[in-house]
PDB file of N, CA and C in Angstrom:
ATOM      1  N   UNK A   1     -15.302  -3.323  16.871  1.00  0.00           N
ATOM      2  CA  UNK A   1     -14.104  -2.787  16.254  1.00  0.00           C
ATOM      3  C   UNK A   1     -12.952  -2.899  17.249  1.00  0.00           C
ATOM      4  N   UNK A   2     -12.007  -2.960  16.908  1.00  0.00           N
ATOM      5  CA  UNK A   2     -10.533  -3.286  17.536  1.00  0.00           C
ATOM      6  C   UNK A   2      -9.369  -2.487  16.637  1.00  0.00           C
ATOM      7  N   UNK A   3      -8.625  -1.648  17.693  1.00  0.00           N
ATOM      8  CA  UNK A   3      -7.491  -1.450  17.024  1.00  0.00           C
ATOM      9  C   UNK A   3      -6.878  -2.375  16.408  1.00  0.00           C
ATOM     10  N   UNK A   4      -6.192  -1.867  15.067  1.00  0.00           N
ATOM     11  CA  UNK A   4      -5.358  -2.671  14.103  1.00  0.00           C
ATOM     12  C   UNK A   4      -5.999  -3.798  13.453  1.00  0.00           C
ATOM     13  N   UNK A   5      -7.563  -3.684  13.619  1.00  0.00           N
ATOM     14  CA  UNK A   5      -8.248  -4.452  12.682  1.00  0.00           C
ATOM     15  C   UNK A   5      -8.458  -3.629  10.988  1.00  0.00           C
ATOM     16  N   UNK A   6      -8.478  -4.553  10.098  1.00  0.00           N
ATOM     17  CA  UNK A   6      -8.579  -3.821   8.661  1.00  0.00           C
ATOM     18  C   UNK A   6     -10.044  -3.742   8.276  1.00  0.00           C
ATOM     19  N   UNK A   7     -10.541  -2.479   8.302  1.00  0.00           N
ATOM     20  CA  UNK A   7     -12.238  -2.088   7.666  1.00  0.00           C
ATOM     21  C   UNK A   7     -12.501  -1.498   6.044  1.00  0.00           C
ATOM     22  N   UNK A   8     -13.471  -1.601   5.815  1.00  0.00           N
ATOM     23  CA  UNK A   8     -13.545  -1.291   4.319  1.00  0.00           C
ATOM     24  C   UNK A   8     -14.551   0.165   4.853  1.00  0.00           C
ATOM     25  N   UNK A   9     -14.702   0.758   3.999  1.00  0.00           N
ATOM     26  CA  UNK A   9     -15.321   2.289   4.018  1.00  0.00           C
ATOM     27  C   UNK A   9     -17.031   1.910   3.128  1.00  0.00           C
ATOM     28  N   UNK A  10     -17.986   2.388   3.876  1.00  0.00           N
ATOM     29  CA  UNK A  10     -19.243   1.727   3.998  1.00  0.00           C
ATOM     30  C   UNK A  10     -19.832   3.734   2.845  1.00  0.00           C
ATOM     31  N   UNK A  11     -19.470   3.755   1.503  1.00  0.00           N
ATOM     32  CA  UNK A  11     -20.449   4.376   0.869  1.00  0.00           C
ATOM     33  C   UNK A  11     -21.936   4.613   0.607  1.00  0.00           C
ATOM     34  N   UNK A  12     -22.457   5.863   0.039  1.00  0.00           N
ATOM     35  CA  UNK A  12     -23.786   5.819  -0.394  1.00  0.00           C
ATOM     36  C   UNK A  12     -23.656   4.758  -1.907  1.00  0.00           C
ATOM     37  N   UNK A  13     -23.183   4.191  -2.578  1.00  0.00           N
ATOM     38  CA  UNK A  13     -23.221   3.012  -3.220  1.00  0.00           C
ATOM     39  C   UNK A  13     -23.007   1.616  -2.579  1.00  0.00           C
ATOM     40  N   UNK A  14     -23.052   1.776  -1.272  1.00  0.00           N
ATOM     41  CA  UNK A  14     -22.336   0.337  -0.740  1.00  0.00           C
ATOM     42  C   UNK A  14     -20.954   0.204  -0.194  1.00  0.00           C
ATOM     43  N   UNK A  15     -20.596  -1.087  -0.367  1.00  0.00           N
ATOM     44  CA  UNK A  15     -19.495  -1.049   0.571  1.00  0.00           C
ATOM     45  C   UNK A  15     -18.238  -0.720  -0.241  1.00  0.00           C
ATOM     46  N   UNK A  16     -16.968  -0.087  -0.234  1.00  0.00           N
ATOM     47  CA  UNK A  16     -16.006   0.611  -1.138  1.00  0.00           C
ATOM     48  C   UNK A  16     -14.549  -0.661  -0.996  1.00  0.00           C
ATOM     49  N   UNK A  17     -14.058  -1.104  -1.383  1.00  0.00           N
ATOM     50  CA  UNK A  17     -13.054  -2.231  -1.352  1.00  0.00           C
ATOM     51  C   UNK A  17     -11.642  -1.577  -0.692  1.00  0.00           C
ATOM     52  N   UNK A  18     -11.698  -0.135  -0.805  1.00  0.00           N
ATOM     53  CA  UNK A  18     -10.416   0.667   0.086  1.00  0.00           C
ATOM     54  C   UNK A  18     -10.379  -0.008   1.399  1.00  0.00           C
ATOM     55  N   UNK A  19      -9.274  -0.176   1.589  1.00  0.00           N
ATOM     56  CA  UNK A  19      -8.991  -1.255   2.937  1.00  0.00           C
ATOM     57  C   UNK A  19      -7.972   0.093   3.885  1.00  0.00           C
ATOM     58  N   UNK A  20      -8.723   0.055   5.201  1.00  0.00           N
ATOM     59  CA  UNK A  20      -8.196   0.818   5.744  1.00  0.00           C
ATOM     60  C   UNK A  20      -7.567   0.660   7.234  1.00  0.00           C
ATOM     61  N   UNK A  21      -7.199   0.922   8.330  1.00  0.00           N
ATOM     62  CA  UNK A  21      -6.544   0.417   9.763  1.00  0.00           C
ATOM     63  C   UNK A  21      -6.966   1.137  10.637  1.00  0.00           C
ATOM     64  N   UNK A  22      -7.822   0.703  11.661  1.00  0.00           N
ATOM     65  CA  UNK A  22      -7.931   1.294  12.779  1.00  0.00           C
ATOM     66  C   UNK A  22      -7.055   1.353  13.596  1.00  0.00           C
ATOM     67  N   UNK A  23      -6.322   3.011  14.166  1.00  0.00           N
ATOM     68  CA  UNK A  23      -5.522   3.308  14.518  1.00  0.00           C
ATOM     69  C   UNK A  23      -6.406   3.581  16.312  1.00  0.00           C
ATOM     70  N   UNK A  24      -7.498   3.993  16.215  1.00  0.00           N
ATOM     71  CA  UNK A  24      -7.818   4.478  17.652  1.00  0.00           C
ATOM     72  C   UNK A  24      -9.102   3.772  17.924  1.00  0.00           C
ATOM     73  N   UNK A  25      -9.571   3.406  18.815  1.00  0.00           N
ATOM     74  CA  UNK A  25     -11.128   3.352  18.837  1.00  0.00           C
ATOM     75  C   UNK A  25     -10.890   2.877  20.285  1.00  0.00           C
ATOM     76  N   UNK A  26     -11.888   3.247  21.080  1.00  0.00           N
ATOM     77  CA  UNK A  26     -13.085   4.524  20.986  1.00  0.00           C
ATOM     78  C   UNK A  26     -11.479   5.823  20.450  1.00  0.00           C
ATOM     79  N   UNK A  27     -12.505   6.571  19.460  1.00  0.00           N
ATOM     80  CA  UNK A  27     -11.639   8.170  19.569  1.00  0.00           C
ATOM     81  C   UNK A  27     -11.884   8.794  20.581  1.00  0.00           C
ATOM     82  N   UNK A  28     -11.063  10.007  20.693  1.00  0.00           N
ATOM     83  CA  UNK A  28     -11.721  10.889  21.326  1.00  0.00           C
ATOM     84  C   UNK A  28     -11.947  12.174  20.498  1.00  0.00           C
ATOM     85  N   UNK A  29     -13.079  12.621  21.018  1.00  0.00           N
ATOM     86  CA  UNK A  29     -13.599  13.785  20.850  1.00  0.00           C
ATOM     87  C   UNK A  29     -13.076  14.943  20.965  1.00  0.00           C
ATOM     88  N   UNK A  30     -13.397  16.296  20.627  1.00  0.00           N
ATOM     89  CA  UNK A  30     -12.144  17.556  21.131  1.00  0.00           C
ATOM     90  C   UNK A  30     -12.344  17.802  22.470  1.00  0.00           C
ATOM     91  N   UNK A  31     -13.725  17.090  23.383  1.00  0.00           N
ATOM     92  CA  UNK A  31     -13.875  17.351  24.987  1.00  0.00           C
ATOM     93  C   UNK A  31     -13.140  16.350  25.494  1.00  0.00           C
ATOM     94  N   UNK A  32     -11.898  15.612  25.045  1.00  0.00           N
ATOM     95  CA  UNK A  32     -11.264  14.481  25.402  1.00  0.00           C
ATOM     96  C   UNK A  32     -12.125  13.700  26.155  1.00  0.00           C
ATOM     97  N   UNK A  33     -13.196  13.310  25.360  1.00  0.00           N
ATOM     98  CA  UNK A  33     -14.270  12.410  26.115  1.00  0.00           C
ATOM     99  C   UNK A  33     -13.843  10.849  25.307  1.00  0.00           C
ATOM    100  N   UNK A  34     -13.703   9.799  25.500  1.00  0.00           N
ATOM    101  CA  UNK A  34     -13.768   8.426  24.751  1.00  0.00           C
ATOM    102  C   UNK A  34     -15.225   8.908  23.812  1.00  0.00           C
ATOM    103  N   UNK A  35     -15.461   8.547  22.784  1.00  0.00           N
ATOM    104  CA  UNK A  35     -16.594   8.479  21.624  1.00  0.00           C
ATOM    105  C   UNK A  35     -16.783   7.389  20.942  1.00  0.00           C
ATOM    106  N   UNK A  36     -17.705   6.460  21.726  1.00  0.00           N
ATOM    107  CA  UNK A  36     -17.608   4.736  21.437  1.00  0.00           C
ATOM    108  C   UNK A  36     -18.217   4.470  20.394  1.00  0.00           C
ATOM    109  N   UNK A  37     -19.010   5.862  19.038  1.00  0.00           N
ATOM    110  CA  UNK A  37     -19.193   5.860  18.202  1.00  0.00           C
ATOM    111  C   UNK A  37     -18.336   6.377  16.902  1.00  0.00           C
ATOM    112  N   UNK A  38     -16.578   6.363  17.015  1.00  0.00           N
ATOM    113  CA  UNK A  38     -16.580   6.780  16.387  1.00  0.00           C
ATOM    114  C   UNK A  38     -14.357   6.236  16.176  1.00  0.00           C
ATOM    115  N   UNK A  39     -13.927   6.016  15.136  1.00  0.00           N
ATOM    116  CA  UNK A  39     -12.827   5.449  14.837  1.00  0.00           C
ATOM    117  C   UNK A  39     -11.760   6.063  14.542  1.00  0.00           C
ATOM    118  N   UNK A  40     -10.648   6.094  14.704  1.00  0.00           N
ATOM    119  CA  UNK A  40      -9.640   6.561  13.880  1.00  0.00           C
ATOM    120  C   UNK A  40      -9.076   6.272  13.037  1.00  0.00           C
ATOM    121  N   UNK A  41      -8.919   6.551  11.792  1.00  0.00           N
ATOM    122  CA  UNK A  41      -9.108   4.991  10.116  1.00  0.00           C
ATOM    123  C   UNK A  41      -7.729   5.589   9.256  1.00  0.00           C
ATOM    124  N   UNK A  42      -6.665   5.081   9.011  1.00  0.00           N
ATOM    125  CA  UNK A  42      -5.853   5.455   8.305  1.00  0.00           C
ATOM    126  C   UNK A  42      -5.888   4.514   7.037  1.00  0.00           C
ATOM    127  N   UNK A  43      -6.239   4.777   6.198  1.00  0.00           N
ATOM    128  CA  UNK A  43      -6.560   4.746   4.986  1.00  0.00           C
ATOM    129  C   UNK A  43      -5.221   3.826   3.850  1.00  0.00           C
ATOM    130  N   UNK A  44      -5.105   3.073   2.989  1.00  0.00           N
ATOM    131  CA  UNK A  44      -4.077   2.309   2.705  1.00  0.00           C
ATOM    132  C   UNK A  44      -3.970   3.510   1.391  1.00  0.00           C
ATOM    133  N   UNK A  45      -4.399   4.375   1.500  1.00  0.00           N
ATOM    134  CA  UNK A  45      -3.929   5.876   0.248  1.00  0.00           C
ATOM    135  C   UNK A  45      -2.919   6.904   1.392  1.00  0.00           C
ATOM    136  N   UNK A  46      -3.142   6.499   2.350  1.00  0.00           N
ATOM    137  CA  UNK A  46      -2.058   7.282   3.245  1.00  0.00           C
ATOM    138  C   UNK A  46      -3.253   8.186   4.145  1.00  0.00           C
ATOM    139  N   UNK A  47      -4.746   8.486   3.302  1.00  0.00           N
ATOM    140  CA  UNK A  47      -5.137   9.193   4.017  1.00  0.00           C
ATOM    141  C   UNK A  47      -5.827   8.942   5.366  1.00  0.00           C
ATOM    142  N   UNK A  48      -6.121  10.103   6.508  1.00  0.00           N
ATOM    143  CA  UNK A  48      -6.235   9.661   7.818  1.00  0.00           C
ATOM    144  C   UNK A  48      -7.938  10.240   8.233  1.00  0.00           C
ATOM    145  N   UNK A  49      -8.405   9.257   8.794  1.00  0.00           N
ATOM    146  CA  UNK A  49      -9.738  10.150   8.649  1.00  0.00           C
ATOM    147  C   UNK A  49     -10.592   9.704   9.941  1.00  0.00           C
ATOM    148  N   UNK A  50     -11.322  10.200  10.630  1.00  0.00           N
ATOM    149  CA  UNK A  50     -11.983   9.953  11.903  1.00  0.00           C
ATOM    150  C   UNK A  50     -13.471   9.933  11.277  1.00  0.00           C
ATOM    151  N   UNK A  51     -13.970   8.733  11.615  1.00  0.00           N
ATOM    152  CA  UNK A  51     -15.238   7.775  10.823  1.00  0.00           C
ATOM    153  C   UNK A  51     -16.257   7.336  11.938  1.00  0.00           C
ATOM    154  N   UNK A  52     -17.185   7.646  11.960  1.00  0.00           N
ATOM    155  CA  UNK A  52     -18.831   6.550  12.554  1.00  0.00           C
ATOM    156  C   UNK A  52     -18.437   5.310  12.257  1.00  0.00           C
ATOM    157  N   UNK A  53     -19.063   4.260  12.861  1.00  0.00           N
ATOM    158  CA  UNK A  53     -18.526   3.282  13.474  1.00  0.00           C
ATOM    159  C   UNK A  53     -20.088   2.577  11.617  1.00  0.00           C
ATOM    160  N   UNK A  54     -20.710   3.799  11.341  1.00  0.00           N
ATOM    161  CA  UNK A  54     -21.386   3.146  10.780  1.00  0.00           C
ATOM    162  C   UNK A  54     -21.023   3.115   9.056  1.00  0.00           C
ATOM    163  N   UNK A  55     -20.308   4.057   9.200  1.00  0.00           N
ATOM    164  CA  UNK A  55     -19.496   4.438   7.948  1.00  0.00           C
ATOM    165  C   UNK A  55     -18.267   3.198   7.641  1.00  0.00           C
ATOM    166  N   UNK A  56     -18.382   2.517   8.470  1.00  0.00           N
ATOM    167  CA  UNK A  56     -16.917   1.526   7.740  1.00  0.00           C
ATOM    168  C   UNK A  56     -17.744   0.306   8.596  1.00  0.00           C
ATOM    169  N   UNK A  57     -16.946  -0.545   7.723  1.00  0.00           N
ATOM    170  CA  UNK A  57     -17.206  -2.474   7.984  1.00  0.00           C
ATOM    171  C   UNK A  57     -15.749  -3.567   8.551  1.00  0.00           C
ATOM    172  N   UNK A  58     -15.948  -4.186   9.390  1.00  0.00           N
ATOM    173  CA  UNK A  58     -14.640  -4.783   9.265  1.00  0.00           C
ATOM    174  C   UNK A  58     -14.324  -6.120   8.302  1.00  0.00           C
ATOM    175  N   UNK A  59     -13.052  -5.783   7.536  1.00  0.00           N
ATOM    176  CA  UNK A  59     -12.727  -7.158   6.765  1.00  0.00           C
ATOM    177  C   UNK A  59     -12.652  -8.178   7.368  1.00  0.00           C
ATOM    178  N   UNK A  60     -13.324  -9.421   6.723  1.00  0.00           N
ATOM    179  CA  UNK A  60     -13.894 -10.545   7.470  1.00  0.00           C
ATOM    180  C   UNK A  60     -12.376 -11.451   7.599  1.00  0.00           C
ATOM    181  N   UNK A  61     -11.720 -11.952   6.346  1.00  0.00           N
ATOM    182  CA  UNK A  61     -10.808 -12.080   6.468  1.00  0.00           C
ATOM    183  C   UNK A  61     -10.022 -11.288   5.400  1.00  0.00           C
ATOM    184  N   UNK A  62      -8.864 -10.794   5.687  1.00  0.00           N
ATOM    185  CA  UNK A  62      -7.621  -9.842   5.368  1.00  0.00           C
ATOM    186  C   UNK A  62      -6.829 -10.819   4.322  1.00  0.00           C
ATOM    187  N   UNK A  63      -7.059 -10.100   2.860  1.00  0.00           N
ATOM    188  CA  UNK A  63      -5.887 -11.454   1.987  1.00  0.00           C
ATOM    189  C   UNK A  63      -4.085 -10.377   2.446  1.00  0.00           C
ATOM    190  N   UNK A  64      -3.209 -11.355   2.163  1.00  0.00           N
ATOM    191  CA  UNK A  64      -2.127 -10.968   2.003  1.00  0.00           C
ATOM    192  C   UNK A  64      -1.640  -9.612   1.674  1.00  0.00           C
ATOM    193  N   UNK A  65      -2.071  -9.194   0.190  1.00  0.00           N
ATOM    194  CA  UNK A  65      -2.164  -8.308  -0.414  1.00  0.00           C
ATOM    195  C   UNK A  65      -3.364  -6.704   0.328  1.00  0.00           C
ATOM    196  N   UNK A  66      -4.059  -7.029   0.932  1.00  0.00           N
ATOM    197  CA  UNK A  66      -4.826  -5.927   2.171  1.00  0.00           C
ATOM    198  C   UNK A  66      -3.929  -5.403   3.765  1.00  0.00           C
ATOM    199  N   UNK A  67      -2.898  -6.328   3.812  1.00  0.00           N
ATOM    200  CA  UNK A  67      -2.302  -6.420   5.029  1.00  0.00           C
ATOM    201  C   UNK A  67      -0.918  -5.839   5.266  1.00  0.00           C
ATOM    202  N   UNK A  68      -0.535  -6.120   3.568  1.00  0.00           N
ATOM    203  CA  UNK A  68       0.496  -5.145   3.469  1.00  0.00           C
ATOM    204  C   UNK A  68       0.402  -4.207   2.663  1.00  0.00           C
ATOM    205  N   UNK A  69      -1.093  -3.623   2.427  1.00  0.00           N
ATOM    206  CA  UNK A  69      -1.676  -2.127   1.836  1.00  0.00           C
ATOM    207  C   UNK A  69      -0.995  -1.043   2.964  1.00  0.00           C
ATOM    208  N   UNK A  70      -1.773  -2.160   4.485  1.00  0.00           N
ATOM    209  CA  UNK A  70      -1.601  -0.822   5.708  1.00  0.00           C
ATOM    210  C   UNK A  70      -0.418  -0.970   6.900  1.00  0.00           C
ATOM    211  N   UNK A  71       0.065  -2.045   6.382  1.00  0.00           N
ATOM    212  CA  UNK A  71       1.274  -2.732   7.218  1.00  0.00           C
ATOM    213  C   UNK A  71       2.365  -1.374   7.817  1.00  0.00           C
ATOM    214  N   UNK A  72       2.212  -0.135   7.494  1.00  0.00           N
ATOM    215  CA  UNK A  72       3.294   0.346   7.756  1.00  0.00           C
ATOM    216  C   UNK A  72       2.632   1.528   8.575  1.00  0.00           C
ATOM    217  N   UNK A  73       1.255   0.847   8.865  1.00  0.00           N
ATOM    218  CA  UNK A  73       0.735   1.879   9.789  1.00  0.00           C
ATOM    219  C   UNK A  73       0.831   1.050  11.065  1.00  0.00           C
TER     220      UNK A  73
END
């Protein structure tokens, strides 16, 4: 994972097509420790959410239309 790469959100049905932006990775934790398991994901719904590295996938390639979902993050 890499900041400002675009991931999809990894459901109990599979993988979810919400395209989202890694804003942090490694996060940190509230012991301001780096947490090389775990992301900071701002969401192309606006929402912001701190994710397991196993919970999301990265988009392989990004169409046009995915890029400027999160472009303004």
């Amino acid at each position: 994972m890499q900041v400002g790469g675009l991931v999809y959100w990894i459901g109990e049905t599979g993988v979810d097509t919400t395209v989202g932006k890694i804003l942090a990775y490694p996060a940190v934790d509230p012991d301001g420790v780096a947490d090389y398991d775990v992301a900071e994901v701002r969401w192309a719904d606006g929402e912001f959410e701190v994710c397991l590295l196993h919970e999301i996938a990265p988009v392989p390639d990004p169409t046009p239309e995915q890029l400027a979902a999160v472009a303004a993050f």
